[in-house]
N, C-alpha and C. Protein backbone atom coordinates (compact mmCIF):
# COMPACT_ATOMS: atom_id res chain seq x y z
N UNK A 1 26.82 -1.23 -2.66
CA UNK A 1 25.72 -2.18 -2.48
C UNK A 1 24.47 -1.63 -3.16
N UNK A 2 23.77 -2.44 -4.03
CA UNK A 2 22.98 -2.12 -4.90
C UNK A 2 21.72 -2.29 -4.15
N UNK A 3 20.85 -1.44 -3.89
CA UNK A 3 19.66 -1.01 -2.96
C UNK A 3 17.81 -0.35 -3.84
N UNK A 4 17.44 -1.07 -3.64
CA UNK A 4 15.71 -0.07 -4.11
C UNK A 4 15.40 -0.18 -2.87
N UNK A 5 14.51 0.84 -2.44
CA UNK A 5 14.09 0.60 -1.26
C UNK A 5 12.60 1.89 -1.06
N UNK A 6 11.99 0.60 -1.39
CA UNK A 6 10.35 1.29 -1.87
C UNK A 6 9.18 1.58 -0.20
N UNK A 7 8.27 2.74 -0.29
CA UNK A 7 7.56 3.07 -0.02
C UNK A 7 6.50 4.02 -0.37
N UNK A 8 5.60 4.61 0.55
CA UNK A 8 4.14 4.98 0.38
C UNK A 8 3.00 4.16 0.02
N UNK A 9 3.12 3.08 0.03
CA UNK A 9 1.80 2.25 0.19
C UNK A 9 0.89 2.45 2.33
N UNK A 10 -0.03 2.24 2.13
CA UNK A 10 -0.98 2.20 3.16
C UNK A 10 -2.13 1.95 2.37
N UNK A 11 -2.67 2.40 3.52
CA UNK A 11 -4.35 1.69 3.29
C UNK A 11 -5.52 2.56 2.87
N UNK A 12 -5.87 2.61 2.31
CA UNK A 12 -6.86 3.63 0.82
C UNK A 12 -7.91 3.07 0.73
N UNK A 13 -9.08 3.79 0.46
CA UNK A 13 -10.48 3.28 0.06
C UNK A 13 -10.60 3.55 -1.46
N UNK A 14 -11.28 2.98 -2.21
CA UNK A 14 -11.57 2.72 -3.73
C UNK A 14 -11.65 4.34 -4.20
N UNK A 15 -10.72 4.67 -5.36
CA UNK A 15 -10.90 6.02 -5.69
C UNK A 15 -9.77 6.92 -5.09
N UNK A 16 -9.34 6.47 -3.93
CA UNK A 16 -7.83 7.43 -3.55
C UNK A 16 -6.85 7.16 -4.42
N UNK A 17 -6.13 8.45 -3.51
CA UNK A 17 -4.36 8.25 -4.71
C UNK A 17 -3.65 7.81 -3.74
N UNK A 18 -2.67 7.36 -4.34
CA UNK A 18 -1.51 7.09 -3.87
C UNK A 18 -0.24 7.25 -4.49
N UNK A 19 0.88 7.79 -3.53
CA UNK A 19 1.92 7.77 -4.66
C UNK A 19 3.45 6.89 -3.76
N UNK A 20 3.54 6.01 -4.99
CA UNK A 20 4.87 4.85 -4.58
C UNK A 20 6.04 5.94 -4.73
N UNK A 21 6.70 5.72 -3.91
CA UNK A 21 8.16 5.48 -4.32
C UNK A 21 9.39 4.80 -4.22
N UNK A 22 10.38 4.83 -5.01
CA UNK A 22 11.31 3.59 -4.96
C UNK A 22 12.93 4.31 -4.26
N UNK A 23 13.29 4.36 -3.93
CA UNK A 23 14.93 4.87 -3.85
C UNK A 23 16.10 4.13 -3.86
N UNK A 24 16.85 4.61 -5.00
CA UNK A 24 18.09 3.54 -5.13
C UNK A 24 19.26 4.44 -4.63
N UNK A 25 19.97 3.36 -4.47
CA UNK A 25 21.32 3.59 -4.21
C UNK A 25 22.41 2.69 -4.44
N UNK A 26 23.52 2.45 -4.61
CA UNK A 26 24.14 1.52 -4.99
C UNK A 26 25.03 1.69 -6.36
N UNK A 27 24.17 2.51 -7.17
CA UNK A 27 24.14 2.27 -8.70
C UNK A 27 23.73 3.78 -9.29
N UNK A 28 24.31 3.89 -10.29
CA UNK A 28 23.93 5.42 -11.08
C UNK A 28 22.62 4.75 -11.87
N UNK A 29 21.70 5.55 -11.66
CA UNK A 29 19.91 5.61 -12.05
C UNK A 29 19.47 5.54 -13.53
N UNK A 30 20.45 6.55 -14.16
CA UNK A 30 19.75 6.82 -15.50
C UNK A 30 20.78 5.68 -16.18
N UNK A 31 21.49 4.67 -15.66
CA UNK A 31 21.98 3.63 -16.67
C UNK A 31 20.77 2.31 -16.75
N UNK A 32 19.65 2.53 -15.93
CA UNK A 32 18.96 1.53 -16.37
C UNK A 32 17.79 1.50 -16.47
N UNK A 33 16.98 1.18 -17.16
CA UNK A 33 15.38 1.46 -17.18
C UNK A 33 14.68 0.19 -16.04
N UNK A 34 13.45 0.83 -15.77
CA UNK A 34 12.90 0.78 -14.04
C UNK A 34 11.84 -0.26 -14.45
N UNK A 35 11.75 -0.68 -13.68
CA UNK A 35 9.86 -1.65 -13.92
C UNK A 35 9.41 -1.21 -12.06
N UNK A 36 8.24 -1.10 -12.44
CA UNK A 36 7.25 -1.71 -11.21
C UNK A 36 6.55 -2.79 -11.44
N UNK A 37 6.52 -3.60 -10.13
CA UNK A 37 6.22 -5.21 -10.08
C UNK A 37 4.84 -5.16 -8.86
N UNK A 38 3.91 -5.92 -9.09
CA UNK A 38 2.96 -6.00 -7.86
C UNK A 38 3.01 -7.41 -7.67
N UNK A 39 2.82 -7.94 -6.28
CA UNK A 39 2.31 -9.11 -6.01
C UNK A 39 1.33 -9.66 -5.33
N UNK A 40 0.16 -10.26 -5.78
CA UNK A 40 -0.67 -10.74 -4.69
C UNK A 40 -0.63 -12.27 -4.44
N UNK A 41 -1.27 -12.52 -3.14
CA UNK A 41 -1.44 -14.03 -3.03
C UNK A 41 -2.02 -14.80 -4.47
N UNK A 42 -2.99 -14.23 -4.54
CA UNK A 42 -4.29 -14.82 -5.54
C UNK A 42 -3.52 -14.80 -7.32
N UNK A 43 -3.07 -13.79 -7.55
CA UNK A 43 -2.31 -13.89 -9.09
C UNK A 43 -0.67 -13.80 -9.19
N UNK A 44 0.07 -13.86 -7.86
CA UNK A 44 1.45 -14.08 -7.86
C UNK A 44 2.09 -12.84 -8.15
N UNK A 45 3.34 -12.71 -9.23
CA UNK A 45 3.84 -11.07 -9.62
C UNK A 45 3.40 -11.13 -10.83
N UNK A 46 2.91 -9.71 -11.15
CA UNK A 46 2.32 -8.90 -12.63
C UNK A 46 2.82 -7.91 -12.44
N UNK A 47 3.24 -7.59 -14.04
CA UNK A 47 3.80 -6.31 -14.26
C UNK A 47 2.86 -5.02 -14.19
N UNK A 48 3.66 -3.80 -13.91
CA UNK A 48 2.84 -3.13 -13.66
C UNK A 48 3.04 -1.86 -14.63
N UNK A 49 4.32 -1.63 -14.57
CA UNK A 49 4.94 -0.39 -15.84
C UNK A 49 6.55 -0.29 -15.74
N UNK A 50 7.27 -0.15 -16.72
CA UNK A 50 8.44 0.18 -16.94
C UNK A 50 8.87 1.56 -17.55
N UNK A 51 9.98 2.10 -17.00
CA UNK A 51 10.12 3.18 -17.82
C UNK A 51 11.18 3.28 -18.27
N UNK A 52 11.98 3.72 -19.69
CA UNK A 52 13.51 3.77 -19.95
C UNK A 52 14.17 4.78 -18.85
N UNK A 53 15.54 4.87 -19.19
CA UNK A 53 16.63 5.53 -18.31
C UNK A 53 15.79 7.09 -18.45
N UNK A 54 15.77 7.58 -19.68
CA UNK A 54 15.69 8.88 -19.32
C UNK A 54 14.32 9.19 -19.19
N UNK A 55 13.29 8.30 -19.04
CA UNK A 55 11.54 8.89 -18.63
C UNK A 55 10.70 8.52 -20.30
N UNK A 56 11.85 9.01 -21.53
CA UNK A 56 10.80 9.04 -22.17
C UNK A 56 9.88 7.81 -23.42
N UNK A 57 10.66 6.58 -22.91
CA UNK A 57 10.01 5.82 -23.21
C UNK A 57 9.28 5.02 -21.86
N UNK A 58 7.92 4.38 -21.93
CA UNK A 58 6.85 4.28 -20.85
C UNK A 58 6.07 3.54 -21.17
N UNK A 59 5.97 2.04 -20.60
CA UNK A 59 4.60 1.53 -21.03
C UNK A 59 4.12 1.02 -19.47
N UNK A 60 2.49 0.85 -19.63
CA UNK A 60 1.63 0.00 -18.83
C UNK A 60 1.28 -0.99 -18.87
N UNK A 61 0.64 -1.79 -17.96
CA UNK A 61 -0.34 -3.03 -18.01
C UNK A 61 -1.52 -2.06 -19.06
N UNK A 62 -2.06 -2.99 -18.85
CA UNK A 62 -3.39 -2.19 -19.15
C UNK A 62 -4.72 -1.65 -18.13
N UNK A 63 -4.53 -2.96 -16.87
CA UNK A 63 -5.25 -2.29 -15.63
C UNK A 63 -4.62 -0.80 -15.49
N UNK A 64 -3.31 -0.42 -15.89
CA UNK A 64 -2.82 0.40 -15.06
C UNK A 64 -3.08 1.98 -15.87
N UNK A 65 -2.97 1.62 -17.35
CA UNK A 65 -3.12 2.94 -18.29
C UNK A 65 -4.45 3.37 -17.96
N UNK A 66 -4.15 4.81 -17.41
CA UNK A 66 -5.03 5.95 -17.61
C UNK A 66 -5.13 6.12 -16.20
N UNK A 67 -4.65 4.85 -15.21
CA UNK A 67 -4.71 5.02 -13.47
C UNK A 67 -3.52 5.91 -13.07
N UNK A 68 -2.48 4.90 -13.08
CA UNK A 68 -1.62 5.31 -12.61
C UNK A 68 -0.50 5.50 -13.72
N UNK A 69 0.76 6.32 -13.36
CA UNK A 69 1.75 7.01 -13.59
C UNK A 69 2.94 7.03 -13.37
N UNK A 70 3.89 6.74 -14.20
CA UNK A 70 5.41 6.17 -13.71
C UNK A 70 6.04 7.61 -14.02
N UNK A 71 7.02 7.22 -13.07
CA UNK A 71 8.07 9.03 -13.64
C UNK A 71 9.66 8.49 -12.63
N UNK A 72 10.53 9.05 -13.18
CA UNK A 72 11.27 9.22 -12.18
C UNK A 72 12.83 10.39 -12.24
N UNK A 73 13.22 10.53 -11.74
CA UNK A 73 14.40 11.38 -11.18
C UNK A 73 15.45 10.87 -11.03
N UNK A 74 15.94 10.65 -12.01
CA UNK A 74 17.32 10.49 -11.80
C UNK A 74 18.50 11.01 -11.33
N UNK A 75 18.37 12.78 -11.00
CA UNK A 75 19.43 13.63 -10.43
C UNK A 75 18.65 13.27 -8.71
N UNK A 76 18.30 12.49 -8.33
CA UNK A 76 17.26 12.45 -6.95
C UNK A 76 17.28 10.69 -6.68
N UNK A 77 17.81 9.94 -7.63
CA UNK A 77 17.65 8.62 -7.69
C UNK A 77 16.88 8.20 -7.21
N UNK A 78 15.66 8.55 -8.02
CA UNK A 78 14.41 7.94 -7.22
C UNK A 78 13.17 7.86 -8.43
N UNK A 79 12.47 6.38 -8.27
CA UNK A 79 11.71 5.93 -8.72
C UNK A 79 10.21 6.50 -8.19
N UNK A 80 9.15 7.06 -9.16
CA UNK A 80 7.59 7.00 -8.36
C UNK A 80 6.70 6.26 -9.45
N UNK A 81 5.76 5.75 -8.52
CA UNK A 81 4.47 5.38 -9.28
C UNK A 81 3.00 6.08 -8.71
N UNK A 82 2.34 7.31 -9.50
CA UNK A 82 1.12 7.83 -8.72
C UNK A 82 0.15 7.01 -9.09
N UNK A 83 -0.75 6.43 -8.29
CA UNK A 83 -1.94 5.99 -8.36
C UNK A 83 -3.47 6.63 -8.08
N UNK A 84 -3.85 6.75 -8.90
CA UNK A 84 -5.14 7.43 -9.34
C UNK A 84 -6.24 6.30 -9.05
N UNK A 85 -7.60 6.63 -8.66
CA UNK A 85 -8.63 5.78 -8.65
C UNK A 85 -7.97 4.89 -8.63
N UNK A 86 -7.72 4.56 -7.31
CA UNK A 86 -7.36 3.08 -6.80
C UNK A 86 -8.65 2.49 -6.73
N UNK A 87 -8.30 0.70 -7.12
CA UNK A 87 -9.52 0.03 -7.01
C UNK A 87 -8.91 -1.65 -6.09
N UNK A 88 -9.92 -2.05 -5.58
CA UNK A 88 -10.01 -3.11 -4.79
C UNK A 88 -9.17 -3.83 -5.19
N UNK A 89 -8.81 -4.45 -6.12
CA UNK A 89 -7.99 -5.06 -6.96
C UNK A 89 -6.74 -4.42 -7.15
N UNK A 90 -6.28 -3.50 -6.84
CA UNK A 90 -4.87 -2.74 -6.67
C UNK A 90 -4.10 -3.51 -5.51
N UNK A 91 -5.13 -4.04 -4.59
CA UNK A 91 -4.26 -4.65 -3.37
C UNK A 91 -3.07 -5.34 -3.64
N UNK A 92 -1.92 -5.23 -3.50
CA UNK A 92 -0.32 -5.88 -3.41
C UNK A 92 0.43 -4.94 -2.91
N UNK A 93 1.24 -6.07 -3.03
CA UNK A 93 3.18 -5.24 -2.39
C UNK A 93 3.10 -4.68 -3.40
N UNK A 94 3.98 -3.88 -4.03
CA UNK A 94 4.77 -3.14 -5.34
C UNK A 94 5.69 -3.46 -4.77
N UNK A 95 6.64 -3.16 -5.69
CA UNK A 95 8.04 -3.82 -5.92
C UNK A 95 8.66 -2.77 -7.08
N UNK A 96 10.35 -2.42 -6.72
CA UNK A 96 10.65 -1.23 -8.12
C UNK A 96 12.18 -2.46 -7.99
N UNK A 97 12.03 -2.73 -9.57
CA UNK A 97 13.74 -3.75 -10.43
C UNK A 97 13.81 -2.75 -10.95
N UNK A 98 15.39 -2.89 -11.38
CA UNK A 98 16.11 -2.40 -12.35
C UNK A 98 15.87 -3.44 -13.54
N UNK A 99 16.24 -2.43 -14.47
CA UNK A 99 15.51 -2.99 -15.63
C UNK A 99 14.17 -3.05 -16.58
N UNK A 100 14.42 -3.63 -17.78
CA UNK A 100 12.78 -3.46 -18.51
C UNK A 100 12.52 -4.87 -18.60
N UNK A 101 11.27 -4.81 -17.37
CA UNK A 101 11.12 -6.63 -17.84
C UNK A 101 9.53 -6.82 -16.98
N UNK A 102 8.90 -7.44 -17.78
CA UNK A 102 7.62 -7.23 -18.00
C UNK A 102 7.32 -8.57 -17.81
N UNK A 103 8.14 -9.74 -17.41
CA UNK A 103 7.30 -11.17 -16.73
C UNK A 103 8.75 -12.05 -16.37
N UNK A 104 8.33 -12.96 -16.01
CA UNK A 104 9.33 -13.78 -15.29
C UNK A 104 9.99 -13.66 -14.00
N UNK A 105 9.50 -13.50 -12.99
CA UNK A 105 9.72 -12.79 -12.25
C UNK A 105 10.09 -13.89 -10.79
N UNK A 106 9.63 -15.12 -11.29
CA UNK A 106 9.43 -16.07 -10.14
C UNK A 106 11.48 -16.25 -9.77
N UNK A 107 12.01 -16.57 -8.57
CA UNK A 107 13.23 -16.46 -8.53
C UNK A 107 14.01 -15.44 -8.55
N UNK A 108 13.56 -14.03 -9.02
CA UNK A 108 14.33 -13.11 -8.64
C UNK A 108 14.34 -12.53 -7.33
N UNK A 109 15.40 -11.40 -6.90
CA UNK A 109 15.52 -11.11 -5.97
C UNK A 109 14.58 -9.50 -5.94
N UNK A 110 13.76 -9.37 -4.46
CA UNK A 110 13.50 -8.42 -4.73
C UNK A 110 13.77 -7.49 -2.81
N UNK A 111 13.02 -5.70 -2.93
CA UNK A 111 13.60 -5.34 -2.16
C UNK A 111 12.04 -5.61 -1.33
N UNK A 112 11.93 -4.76 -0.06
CA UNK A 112 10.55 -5.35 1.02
C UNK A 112 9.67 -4.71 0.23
N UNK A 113 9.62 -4.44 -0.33
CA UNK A 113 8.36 -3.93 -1.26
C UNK A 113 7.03 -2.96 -0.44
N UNK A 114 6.72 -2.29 -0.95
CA UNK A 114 5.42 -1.52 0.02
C UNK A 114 3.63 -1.97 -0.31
N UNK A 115 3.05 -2.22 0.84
CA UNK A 115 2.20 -2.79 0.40
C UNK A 115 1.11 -1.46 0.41
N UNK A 116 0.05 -1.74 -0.39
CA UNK A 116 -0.85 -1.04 -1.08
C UNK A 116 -2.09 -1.72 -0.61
N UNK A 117 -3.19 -1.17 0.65
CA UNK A 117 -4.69 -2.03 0.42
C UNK A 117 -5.65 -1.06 0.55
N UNK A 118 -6.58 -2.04 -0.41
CA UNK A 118 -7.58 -0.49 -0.56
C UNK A 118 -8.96 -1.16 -0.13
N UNK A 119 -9.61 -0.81 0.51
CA UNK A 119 -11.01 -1.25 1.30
C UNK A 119 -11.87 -0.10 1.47
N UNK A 120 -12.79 -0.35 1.45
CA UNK A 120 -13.65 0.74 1.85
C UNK A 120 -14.24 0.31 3.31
């Protein structure tokens, strides 16, 4: 049974870190490259970063380059995203798919996702 099953979101004031993580199971890790997904009420799901199987291909949104940080472990099957200077606007679930996919997102299936709010 094919499983992500994401946490470390809580509640942060503007400028904390945070660091996501995703954990799979189900499935061998390094056969597929990862996305992180956010969702809010107000803009729905946006991509957030993908990374290939083995780490070293990596892209961002652009909110996200220079914040935060995708990496992951594949001998550990596990997905992270560190977040740097979190800002008000970071607020959503995250969400970790398999796969490289950067929109379309309405109709897929996803796992409970961890939510992320940042207030001061």
């Amino acid at each position: 049974q094919v499983q992500l099953v994401e946490s470390g979101g809580g509640l942060v004031q503007p400028g904390e870190s945070l660091r996501l993580s995703c954990a799979a199971s189900g499935f061998t890790l390094l056969s597929y490259h990862l996305t992180w997904v956010r969702q809010t009420p107000g803009k729905g799901f946006e991509w957030v970063s993908s990374i290939g199987r083995t780490g070293a291909d990596i892209k961002y949104a652009d909110f996200a380059e220079g914040r935060f940080t995708v990496s992951r472990d594949n001998a550990q099957n596990m997905l992270y995203l560190q977040m740097d200077n979190i800002k008000p606007e970071d607020s959503a679930v995250y969400y970790c798919i398999r796969g490289w996919i950067m929109s379309d997102y309405e109709g897929r299936q996803f796992g409970q996702g961890t939510q992320v709010i940042v207030s001061s």
